[in-house]
PDB file of N, CA and C in Angstrom:
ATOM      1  N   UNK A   1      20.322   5.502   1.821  1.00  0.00           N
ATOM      2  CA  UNK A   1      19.556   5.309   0.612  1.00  0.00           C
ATOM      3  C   UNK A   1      19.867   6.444  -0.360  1.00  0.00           C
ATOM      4  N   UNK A   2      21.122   6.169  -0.554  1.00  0.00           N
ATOM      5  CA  UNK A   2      21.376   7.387  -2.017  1.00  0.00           C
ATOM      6  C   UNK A   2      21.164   6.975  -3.102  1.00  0.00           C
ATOM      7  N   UNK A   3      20.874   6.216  -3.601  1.00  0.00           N
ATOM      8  CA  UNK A   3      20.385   5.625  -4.576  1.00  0.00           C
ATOM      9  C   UNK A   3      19.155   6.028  -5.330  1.00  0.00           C
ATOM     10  N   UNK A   4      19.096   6.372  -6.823  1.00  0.00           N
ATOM     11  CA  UNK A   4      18.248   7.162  -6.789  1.00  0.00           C
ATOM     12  C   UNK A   4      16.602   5.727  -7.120  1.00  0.00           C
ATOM     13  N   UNK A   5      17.560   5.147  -8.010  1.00  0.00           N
ATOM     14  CA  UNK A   5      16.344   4.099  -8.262  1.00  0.00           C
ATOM     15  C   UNK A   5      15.797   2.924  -7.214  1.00  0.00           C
ATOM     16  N   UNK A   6      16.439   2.965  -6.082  1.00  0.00           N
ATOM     17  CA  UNK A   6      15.683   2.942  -4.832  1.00  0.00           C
ATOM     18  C   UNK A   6      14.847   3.339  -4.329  1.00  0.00           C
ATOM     19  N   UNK A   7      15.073   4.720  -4.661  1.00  0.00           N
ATOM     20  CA  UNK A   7      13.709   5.543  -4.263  1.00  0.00           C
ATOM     21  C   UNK A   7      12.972   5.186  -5.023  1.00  0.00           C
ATOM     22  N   UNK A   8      13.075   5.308  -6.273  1.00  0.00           N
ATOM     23  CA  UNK A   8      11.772   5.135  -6.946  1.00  0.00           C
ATOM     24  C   UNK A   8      11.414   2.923  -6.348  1.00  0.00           C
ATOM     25  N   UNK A   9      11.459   2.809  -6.540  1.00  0.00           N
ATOM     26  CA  UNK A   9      11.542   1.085  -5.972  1.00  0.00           C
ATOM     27  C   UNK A   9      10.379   1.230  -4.376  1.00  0.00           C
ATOM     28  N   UNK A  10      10.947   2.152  -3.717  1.00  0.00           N
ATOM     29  CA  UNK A  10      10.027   2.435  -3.146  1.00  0.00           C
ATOM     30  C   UNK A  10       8.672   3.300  -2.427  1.00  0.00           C
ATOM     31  N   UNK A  11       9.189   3.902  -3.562  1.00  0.00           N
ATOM     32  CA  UNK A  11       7.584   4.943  -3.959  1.00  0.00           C
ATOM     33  C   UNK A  11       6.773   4.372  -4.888  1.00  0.00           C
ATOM     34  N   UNK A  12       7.027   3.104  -5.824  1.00  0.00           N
ATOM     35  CA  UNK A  12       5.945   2.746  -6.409  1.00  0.00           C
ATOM     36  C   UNK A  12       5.160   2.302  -6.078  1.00  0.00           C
ATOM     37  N   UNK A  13       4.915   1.543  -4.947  1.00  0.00           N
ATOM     38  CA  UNK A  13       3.220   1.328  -4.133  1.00  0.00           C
ATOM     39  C   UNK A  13       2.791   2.380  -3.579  1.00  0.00           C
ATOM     40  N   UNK A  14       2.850   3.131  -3.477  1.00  0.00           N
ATOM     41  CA  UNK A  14       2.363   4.921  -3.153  1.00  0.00           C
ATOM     42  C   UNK A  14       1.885   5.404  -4.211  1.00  0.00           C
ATOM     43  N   UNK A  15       2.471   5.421  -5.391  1.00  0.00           N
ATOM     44  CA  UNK A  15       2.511   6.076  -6.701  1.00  0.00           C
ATOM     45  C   UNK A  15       1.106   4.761  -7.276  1.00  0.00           C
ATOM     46  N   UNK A  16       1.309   3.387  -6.835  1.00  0.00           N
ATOM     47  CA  UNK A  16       0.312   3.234  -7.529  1.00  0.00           C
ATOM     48  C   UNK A  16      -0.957   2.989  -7.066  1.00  0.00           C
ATOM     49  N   UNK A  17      -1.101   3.023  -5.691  1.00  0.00           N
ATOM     50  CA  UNK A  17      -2.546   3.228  -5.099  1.00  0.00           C
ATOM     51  C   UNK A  17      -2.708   4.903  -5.543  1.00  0.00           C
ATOM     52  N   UNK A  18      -2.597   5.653  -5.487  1.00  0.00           N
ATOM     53  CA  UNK A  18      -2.940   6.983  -6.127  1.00  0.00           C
ATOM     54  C   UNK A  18      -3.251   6.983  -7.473  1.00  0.00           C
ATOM     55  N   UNK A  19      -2.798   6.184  -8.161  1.00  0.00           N
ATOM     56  CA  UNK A  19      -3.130   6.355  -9.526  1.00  0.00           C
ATOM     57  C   UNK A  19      -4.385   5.567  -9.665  1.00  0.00           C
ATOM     58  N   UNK A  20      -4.300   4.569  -8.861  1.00  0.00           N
ATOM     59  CA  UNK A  20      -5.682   3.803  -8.968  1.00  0.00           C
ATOM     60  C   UNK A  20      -7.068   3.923  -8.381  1.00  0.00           C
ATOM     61  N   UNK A  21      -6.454   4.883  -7.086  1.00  0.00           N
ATOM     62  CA  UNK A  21      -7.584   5.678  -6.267  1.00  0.00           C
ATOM     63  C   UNK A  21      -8.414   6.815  -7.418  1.00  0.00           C
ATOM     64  N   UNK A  22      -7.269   7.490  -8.151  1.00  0.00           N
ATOM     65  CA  UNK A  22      -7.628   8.364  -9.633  1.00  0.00           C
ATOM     66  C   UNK A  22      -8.777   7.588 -10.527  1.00  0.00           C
ATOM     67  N   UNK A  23      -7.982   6.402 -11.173  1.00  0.00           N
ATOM     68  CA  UNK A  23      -8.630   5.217 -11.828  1.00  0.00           C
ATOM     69  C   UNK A  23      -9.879   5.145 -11.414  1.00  0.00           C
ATOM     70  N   UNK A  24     -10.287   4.797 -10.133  1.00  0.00           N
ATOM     71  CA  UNK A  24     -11.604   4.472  -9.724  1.00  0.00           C
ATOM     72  C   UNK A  24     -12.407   5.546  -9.640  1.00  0.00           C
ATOM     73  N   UNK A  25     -12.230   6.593  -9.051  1.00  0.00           N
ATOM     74  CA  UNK A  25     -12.737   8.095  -9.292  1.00  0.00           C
ATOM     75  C   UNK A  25     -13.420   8.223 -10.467  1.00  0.00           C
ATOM     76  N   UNK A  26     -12.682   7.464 -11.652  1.00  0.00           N
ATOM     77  CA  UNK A  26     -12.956   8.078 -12.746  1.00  0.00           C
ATOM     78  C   UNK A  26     -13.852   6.855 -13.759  1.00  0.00           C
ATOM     79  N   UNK A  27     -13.804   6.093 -13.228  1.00  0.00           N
ATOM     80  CA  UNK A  27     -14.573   5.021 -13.895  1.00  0.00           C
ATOM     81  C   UNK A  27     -15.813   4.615 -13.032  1.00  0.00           C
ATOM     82  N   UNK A  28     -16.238   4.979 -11.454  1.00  0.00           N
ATOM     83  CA  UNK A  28     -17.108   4.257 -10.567  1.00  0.00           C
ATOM     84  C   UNK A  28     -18.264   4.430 -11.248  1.00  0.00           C
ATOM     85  N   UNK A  29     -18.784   5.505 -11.764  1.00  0.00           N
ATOM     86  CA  UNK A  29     -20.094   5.725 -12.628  1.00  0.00           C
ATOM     87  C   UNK A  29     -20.297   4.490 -13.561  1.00  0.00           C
ATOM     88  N   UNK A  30     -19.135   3.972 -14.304  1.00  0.00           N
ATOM     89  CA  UNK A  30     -19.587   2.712 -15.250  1.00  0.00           C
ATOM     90  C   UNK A  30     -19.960   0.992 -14.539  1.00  0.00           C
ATOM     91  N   UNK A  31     -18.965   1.360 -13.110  1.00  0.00           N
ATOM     92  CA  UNK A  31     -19.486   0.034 -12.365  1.00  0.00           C
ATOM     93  C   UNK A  31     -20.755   0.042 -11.883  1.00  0.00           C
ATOM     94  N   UNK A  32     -20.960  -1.143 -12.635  1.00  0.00           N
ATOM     95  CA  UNK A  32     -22.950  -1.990 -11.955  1.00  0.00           C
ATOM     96  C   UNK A  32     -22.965  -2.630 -10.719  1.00  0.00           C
ATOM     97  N   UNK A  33     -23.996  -2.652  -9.702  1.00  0.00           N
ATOM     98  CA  UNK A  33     -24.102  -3.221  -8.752  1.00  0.00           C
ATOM     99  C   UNK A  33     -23.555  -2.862  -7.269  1.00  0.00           C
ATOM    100  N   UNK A  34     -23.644  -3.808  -6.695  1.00  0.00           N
ATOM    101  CA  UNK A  34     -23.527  -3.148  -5.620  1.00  0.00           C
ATOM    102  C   UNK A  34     -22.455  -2.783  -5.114  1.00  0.00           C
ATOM    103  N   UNK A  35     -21.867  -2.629  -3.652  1.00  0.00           N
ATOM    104  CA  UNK A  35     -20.304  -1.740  -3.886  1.00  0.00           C
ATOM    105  C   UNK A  35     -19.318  -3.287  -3.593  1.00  0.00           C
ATOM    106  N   UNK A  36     -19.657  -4.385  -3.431  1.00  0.00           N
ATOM    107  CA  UNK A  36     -19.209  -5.343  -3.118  1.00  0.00           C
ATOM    108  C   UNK A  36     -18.520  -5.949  -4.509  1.00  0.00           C
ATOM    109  N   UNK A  37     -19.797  -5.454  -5.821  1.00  0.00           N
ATOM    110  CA  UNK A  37     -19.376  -6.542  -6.971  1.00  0.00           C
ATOM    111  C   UNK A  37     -18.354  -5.188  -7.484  1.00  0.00           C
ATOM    112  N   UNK A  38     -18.703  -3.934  -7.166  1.00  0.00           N
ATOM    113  CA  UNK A  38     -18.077  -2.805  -7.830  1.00  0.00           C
ATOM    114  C   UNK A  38     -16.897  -2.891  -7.455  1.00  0.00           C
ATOM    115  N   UNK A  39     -16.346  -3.104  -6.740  1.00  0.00           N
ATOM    116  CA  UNK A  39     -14.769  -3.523  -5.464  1.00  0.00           C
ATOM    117  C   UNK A  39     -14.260  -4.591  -6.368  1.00  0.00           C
ATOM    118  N   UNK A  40     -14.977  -5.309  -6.451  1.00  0.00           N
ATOM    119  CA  UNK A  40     -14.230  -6.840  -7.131  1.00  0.00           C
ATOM    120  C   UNK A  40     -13.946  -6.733  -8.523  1.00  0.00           C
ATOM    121  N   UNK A  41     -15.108  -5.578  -8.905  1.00  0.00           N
ATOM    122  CA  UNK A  41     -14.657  -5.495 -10.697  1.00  0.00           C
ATOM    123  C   UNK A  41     -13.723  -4.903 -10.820  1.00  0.00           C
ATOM    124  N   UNK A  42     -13.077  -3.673 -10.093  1.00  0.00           N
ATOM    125  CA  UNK A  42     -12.129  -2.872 -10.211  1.00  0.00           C
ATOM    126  C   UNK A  42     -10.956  -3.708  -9.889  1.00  0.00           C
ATOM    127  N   UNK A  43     -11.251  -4.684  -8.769  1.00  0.00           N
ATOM    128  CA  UNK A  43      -9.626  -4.719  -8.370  1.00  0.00           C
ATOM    129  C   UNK A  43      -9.589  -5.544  -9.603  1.00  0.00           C
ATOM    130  N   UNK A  44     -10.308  -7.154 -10.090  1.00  0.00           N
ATOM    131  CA  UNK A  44      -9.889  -8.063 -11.236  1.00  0.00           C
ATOM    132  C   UNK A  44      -9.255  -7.154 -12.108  1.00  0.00           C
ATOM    133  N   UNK A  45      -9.647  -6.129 -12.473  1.00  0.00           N
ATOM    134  CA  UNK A  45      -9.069  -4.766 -13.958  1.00  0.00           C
ATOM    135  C   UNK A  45      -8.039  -4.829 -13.487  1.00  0.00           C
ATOM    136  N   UNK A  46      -7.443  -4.208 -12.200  1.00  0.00           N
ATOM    137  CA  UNK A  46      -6.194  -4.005 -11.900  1.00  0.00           C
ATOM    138  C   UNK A  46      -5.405  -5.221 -11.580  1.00  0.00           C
ATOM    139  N   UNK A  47      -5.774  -6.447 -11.676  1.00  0.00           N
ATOM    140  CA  UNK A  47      -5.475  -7.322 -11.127  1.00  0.00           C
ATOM    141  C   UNK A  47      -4.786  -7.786 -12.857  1.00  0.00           C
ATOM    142  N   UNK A  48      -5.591  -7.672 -13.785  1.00  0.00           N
ATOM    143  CA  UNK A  48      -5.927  -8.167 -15.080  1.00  0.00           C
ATOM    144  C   UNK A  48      -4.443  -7.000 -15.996  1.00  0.00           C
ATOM    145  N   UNK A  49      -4.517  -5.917 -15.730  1.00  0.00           N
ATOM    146  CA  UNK A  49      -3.736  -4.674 -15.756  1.00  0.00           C
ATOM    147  C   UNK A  49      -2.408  -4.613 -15.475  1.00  0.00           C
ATOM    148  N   UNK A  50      -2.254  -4.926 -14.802  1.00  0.00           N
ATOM    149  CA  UNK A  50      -0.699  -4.812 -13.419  1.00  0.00           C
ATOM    150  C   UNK A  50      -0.143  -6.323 -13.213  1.00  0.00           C
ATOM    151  N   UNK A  51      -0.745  -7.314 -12.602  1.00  0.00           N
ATOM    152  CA  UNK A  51       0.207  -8.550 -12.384  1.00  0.00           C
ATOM    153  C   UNK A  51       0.032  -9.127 -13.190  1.00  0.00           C
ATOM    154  N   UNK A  52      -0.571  -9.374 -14.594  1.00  0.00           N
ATOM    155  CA  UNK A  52      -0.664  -9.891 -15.467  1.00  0.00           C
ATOM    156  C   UNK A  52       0.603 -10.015 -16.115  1.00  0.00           C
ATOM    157  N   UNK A  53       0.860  -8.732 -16.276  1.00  0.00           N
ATOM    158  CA  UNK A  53       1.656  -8.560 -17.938  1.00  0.00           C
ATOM    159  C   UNK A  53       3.009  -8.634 -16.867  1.00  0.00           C
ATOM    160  N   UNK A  54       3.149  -8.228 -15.724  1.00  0.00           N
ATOM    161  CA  UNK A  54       4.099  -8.052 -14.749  1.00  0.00           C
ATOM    162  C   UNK A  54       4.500  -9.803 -15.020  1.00  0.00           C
ATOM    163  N   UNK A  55       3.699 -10.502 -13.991  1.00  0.00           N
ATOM    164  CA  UNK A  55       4.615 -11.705 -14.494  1.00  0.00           C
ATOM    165  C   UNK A  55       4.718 -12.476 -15.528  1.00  0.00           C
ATOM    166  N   UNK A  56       4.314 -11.822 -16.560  1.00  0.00           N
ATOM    167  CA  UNK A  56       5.013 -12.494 -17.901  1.00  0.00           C
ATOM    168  C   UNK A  56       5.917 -11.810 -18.180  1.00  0.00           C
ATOM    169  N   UNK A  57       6.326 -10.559 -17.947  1.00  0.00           N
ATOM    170  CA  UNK A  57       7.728 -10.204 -18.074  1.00  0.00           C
ATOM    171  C   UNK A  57       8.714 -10.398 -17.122  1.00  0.00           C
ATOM    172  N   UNK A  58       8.088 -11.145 -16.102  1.00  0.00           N
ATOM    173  CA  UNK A  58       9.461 -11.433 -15.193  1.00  0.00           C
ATOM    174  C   UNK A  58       9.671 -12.493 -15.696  1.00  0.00           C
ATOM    175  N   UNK A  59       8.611 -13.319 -16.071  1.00  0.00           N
ATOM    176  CA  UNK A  59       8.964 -14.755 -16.209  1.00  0.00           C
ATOM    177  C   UNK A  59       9.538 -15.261 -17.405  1.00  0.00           C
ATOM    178  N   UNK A  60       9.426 -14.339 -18.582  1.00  0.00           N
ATOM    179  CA  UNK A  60      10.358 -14.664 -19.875  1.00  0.00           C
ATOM    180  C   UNK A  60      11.564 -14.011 -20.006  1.00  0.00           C
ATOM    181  N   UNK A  61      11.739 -12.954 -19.172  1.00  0.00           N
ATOM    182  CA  UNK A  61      13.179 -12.459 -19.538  1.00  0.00           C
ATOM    183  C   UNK A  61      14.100 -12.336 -18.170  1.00  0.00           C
ATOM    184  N   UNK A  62      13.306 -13.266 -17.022  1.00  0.00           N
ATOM    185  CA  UNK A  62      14.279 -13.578 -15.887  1.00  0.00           C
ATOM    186  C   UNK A  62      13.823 -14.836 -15.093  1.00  0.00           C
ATOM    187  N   UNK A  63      15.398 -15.259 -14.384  1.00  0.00           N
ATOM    188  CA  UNK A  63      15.069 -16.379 -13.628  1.00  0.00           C
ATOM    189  C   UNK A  63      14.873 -16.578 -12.289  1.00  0.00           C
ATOM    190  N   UNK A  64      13.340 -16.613 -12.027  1.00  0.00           N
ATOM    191  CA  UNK A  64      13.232 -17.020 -10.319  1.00  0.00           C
ATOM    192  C   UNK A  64      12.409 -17.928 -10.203  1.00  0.00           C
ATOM    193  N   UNK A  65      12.827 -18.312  -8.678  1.00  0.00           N
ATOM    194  CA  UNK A  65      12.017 -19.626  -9.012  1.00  0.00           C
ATOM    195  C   UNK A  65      10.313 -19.570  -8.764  1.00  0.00           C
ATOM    196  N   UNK A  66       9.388 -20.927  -8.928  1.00  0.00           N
ATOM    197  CA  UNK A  66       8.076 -20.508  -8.878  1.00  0.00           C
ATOM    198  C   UNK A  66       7.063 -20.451  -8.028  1.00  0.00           C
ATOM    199  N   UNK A  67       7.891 -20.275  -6.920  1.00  0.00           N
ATOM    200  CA  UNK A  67       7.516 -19.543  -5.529  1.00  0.00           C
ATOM    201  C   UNK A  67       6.956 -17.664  -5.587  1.00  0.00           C
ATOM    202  N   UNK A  68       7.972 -17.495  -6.543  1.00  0.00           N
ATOM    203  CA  UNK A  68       8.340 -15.750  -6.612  1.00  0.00           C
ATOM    204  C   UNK A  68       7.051 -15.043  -7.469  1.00  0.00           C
ATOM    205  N   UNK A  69       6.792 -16.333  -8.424  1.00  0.00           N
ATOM    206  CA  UNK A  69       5.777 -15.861  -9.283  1.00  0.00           C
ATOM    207  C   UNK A  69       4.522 -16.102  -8.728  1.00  0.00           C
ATOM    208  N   UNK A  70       4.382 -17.348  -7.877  1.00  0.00           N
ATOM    209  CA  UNK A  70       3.007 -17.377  -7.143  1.00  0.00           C
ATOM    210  C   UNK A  70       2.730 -16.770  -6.311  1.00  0.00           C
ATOM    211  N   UNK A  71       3.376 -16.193  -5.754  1.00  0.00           N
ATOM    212  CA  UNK A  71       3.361 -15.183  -4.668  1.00  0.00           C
ATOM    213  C   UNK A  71       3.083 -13.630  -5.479  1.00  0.00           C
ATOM    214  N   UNK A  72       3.643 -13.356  -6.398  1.00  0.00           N
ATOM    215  CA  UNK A  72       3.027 -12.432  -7.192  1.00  0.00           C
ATOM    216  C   UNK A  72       1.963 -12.369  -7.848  1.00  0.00           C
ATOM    217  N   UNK A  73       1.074 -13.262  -7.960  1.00  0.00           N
ATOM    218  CA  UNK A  73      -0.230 -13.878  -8.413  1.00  0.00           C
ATOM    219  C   UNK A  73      -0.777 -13.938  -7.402  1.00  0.00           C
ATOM    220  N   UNK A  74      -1.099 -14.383  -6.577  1.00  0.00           N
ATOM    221  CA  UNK A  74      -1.592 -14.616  -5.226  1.00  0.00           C
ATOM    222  C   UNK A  74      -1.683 -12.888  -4.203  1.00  0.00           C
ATOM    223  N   UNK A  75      -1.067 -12.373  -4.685  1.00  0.00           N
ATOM    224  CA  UNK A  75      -1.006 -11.071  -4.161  1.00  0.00           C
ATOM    225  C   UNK A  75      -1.674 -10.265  -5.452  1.00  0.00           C
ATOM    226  N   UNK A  76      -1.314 -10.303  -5.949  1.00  0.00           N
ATOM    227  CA  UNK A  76      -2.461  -9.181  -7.086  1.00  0.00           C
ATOM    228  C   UNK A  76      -3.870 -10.521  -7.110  1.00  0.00           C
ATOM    229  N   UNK A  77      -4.236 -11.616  -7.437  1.00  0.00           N
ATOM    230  CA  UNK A  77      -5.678 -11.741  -7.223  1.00  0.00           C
ATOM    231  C   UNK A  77      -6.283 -11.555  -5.374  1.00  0.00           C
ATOM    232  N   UNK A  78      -5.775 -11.353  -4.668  1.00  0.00           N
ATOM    233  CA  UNK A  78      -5.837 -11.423  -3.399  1.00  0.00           C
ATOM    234  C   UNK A  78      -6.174  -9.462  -3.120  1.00  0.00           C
ATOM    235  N   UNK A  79      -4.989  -9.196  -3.292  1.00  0.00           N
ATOM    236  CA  UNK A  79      -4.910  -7.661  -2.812  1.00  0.00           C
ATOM    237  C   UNK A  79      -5.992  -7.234  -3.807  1.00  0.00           C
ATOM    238  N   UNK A  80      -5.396  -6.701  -4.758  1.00  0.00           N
ATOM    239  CA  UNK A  80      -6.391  -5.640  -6.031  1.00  0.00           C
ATOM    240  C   UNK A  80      -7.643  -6.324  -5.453  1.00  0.00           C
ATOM    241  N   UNK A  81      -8.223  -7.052  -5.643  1.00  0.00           N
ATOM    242  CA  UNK A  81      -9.922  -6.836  -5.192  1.00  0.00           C
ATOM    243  C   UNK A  81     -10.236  -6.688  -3.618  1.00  0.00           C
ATOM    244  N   UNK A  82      -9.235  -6.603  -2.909  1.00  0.00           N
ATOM    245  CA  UNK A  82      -9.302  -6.285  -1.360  1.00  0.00           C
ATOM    246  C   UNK A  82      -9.451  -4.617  -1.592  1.00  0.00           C
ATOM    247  N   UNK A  83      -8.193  -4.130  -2.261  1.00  0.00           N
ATOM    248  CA  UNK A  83      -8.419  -2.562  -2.043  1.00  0.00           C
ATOM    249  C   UNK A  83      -9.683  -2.087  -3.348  1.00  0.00           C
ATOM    250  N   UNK A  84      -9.876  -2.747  -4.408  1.00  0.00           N
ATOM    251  CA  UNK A  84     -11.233  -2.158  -5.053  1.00  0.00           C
ATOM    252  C   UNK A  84     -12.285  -2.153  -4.032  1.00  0.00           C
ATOM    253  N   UNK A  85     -12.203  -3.545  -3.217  1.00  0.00           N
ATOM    254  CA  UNK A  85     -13.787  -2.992  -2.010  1.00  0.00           C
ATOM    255  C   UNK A  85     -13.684  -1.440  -1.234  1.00  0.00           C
ATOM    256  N   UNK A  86     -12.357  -1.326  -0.781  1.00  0.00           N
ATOM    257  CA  UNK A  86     -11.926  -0.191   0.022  1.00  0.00           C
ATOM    258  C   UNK A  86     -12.148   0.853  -0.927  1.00  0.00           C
ATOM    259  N   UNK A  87     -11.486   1.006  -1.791  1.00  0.00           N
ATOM    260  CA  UNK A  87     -12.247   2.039  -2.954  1.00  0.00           C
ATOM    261  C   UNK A  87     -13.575   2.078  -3.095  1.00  0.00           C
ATOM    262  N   UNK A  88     -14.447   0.754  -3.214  1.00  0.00           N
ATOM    263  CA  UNK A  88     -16.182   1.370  -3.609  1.00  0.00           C
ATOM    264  C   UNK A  88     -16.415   1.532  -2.411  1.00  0.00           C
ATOM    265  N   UNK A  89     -16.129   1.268  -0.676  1.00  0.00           N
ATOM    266  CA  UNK A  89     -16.948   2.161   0.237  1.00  0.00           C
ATOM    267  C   UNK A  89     -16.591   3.243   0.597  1.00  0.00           C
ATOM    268  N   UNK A  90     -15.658   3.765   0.445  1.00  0.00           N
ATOM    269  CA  UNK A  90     -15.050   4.883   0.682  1.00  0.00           C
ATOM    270  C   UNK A  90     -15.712   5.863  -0.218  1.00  0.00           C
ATOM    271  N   UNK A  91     -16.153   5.571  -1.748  1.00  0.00           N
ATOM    272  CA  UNK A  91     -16.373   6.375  -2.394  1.00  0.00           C
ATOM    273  C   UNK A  91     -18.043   6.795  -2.372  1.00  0.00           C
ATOM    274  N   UNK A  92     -18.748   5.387  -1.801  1.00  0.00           N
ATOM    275  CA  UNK A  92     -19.934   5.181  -1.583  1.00  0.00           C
ATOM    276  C   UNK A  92     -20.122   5.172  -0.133  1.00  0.00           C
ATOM    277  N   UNK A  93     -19.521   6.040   0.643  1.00  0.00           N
ATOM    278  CA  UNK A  93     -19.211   6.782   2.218  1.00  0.00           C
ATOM    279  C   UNK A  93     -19.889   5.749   3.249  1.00  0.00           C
ATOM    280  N   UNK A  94     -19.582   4.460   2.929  1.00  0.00           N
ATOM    281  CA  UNK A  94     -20.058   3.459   4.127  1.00  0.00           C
ATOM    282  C   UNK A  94     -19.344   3.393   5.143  1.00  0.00           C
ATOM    283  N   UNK A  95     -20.053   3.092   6.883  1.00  0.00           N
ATOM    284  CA  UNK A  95     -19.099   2.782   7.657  1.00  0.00           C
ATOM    285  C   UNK A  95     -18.436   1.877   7.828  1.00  0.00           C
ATOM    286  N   UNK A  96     -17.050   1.936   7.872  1.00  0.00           N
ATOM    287  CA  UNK A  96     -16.222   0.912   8.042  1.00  0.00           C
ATOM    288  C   UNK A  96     -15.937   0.608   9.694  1.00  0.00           C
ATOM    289  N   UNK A  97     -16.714   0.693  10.498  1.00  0.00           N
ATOM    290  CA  UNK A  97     -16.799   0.434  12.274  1.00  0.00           C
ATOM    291  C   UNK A  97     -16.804  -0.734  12.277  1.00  0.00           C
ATOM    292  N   UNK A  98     -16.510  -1.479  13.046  1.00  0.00           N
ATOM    293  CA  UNK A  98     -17.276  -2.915  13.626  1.00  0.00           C
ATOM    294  C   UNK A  98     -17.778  -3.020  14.518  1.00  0.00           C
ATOM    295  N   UNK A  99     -19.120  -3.759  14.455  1.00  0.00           N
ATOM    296  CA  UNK A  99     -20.304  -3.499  15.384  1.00  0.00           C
ATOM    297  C   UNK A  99     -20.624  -5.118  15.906  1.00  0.00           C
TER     298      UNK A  99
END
């Protein structure tokens, strides 16, 4: 892997849960409710933020087919509000055990 923009290719899911772990840090005071709806509001933002504009720029200035794009949709509404929950209990120090 000498390549340098490889690396970066795969440091950007590292690079962007940190930035968003930041993100939430810094906005949890404005989320209402409980840590369930607070999880879901954050991830939709990031969801709304990130795969939004993402696949409209894959999808007007390249060709794949529309497998590639639903799967990129399906993973940002799916994921981003999976890890916003993980963000509001973590930040709101709940146990995550199973009982």
């Amino acid at each position: 892997m000498n390549d340098p923009v490889m690396t970066l290719f795969f440091l950007y899911p590292f690079v962007l849960s940190f930035v968003a772990a930041i993100l939430f840090d810094a906005i949890k005071d404005s989320l209402k409710g409980t840590v369930l709806s607070k999880g879901l509001t954050f991830g939709l933002l990031l969801f709304m933020l990130q795969t939004i504009p993402s696949i409209f720029v894959i999808f007007t200035s390249m060709t794949y087919p529309f497998g590639f794009h639903l799967s990129t949709f399906l993973y940002g509404i799916i994921g981003y509000p999976v890890i916003g929950i993980l963000y509001a209990k973590i930040w709101n120090g709940q146990d995550f055990s199973i009982r």
